[in-house]
N, C-alpha and C. Protein backbone atom coordinates (compact mmCIF):
# COMPACT_ATOMS: atom_id res chain seq x y z
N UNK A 1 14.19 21.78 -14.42
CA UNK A 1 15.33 21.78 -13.52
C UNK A 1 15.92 20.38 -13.47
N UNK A 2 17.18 20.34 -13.76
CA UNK A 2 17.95 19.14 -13.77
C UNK A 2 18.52 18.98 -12.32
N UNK A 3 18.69 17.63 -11.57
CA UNK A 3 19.20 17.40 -10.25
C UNK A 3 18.20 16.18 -10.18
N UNK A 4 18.24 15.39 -9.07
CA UNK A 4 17.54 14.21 -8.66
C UNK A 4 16.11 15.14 -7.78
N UNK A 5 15.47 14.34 -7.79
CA UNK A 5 13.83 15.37 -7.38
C UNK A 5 13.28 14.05 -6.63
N UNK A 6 13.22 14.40 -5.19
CA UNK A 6 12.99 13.37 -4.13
C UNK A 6 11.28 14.29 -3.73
N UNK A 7 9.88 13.06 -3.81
CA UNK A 7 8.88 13.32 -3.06
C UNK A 7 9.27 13.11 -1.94
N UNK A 8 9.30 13.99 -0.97
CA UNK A 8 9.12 13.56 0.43
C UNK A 8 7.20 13.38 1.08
N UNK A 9 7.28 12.69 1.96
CA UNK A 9 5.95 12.34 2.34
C UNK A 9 5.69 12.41 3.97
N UNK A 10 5.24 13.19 4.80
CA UNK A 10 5.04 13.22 6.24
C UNK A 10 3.41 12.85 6.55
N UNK A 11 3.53 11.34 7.47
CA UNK A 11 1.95 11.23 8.03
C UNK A 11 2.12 10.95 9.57
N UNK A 12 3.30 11.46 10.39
CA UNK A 12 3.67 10.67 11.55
C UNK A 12 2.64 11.11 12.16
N UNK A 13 2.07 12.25 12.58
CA UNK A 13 1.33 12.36 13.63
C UNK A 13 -0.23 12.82 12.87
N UNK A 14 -0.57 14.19 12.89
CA UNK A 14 -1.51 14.54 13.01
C UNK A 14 -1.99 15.94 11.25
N UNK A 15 -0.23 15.87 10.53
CA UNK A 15 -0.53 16.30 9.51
C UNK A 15 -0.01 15.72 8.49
N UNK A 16 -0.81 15.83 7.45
CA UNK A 16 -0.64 15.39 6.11
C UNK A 16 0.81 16.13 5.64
N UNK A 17 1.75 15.99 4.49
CA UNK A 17 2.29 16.89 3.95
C UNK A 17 3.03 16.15 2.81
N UNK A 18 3.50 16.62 1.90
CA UNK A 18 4.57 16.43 1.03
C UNK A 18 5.00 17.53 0.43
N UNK A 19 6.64 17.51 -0.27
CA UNK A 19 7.33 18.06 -0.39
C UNK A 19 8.31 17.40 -2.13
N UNK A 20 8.69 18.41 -2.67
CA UNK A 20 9.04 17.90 -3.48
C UNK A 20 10.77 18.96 -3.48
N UNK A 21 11.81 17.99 -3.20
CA UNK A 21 13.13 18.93 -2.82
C UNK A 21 14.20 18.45 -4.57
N UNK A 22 14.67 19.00 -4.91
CA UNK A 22 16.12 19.23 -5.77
C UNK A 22 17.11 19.31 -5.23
N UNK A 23 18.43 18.00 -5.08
CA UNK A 23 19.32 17.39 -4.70
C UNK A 23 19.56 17.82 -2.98
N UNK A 24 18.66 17.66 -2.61
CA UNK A 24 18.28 17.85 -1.11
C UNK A 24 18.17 18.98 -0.44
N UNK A 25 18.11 20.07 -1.59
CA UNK A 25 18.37 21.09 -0.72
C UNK A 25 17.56 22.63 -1.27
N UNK A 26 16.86 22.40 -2.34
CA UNK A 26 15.80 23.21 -2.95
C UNK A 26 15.11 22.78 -3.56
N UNK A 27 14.16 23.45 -2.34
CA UNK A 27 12.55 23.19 -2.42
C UNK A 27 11.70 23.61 -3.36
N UNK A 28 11.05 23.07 -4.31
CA UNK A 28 9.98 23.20 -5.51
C UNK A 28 8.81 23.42 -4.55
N UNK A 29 8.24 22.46 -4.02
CA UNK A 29 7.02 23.21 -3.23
C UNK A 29 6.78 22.16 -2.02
N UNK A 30 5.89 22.81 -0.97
CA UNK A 30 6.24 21.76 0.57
C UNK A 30 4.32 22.38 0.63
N UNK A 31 3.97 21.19 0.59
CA UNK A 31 1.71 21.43 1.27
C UNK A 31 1.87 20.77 2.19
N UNK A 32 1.47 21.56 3.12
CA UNK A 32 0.81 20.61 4.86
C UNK A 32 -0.70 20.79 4.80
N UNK A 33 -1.51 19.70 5.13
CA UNK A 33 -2.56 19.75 5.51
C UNK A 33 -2.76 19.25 6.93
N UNK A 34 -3.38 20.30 7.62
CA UNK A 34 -3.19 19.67 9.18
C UNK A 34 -4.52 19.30 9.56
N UNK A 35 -4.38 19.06 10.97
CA UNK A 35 -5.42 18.30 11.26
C UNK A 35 -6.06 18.85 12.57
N UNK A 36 -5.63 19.91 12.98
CA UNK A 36 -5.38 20.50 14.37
C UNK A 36 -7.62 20.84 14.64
N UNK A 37 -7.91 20.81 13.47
CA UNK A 37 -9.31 21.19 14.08
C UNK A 37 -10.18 20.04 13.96
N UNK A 38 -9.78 18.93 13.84
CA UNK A 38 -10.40 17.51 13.73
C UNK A 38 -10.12 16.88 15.05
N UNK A 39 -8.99 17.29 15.78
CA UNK A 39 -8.50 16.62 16.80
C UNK A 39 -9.27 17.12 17.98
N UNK A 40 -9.44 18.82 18.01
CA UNK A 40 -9.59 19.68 18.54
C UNK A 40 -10.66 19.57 19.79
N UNK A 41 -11.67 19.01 19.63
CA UNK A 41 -12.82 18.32 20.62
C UNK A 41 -12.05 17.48 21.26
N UNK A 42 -11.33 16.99 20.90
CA UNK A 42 -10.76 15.65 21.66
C UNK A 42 -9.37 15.94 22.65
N UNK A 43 -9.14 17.47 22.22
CA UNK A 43 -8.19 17.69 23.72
C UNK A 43 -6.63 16.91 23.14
N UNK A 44 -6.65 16.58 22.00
CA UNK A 44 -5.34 15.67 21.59
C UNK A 44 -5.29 15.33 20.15
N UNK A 45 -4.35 14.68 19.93
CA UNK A 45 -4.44 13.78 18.78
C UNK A 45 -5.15 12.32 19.13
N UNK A 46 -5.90 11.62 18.08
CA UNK A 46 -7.15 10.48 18.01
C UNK A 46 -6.08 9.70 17.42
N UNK A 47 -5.16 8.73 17.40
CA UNK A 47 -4.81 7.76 16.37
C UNK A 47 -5.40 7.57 14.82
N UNK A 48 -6.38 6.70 15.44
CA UNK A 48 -7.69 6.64 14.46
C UNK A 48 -8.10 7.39 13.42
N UNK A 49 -8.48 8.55 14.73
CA UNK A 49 -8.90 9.57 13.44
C UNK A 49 -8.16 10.16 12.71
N UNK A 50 -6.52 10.37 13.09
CA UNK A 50 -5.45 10.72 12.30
C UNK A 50 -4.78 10.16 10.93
N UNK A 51 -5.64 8.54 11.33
CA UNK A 51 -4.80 7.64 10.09
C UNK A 51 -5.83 7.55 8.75
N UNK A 52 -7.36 7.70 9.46
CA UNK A 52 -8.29 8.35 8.59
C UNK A 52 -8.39 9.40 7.39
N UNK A 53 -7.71 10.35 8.26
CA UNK A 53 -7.66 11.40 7.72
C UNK A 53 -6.49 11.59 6.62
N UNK A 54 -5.62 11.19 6.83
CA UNK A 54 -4.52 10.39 6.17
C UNK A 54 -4.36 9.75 4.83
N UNK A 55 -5.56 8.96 5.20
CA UNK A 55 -5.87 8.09 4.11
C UNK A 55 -6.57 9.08 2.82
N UNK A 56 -7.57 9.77 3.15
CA UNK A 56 -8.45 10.96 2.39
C UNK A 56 -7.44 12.15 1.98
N UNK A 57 -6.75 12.71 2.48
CA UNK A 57 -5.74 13.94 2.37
C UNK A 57 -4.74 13.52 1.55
N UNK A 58 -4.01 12.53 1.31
CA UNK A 58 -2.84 11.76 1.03
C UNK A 58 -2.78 12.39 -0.14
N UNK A 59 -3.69 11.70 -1.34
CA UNK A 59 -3.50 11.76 -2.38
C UNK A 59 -3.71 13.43 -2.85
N UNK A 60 -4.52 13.98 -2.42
CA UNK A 60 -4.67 15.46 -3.16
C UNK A 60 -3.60 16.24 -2.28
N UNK A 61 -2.94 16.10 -1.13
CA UNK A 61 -1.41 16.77 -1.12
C UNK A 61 -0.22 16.48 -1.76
N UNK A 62 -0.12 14.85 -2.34
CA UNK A 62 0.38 14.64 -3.24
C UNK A 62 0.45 15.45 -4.34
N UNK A 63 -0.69 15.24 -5.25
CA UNK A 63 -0.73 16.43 -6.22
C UNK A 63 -0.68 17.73 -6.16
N UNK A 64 -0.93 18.37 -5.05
CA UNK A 64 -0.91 19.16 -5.24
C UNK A 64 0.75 19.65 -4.84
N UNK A 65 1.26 18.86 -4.08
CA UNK A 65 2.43 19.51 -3.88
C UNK A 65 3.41 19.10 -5.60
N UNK A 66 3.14 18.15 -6.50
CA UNK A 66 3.82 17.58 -7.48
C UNK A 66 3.26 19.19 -8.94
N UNK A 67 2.38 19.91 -8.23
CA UNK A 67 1.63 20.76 -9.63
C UNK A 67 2.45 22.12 -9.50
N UNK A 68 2.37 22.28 -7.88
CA UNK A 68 3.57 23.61 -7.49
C UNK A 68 4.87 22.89 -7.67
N UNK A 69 5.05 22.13 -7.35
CA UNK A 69 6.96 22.12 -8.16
C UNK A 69 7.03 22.13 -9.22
N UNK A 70 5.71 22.16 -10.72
CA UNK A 70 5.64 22.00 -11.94
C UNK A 70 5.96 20.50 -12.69
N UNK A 71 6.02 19.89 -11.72
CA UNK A 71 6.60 18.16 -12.51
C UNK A 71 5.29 17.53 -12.43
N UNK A 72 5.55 16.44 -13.15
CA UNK A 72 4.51 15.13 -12.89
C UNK A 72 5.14 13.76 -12.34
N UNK A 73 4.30 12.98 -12.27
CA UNK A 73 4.69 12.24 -10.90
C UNK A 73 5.83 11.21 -11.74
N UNK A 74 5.88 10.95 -12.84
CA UNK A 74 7.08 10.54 -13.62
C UNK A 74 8.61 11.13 -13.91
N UNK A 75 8.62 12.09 -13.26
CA UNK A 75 9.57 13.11 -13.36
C UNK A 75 10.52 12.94 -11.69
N UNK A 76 9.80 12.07 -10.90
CA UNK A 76 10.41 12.18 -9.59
C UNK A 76 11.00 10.65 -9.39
N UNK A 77 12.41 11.04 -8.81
CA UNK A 77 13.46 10.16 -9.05
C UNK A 77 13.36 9.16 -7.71
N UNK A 78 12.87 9.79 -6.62
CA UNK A 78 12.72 8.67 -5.25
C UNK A 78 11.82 9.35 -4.53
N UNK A 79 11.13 8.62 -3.79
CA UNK A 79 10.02 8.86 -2.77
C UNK A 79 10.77 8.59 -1.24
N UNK A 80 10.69 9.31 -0.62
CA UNK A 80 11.28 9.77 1.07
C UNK A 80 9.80 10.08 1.90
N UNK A 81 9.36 8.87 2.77
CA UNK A 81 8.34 8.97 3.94
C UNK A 81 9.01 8.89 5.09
N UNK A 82 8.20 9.38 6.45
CA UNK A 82 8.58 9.06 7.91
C UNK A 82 8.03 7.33 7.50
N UNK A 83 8.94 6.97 8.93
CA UNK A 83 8.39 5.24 8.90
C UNK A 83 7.53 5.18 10.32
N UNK A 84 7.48 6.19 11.13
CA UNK A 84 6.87 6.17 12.34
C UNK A 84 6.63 7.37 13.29
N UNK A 85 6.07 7.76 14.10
CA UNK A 85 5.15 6.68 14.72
C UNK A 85 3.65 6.29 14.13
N UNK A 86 3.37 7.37 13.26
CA UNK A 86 1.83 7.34 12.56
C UNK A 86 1.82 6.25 11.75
């Protein structure tokens, strides 16, 4: 598929995710990995344990969201993250 192919990347709060969109507006494939049962004892979201988790999840939602859109990571024209609050 020809068009510009933006990774998007979400770690603001409490889930992992990326997304891989075609000229902003069709989606190749979107993985969330959440976090809702890590937090879950704790009555909330943990900072800490969110940025943790973050760190470990990152990379294999990466790929995996880059294997369902069928591209490789050379094939993607700009990277799009939240800048905050996580």
């Amino acid at each position: 598929m020809s068009g510009t192919r933006v990774l998007g990347i979400e770690t603001s709060c409490d889930e992992t995710a990326a997304a891989v969109v075609v000229d902003g507006h069709h989606v190749l494939s979107s993985v969330v990995s959440s976090q809702i049962d890590l937090h879950a004892r704790y009555g909330g979201v943990v900072p800490e344990i969110a940025s943790r988790a973050h760190v470990e999840l990152l990379t294999p939602v990466i790929a995996r969201s880059l294997i369902e859109a069928g591209i490789q990571d050379d094939h993607v024209d700009a990277v799009a993250a939240t800048v905050g609050p996580g």
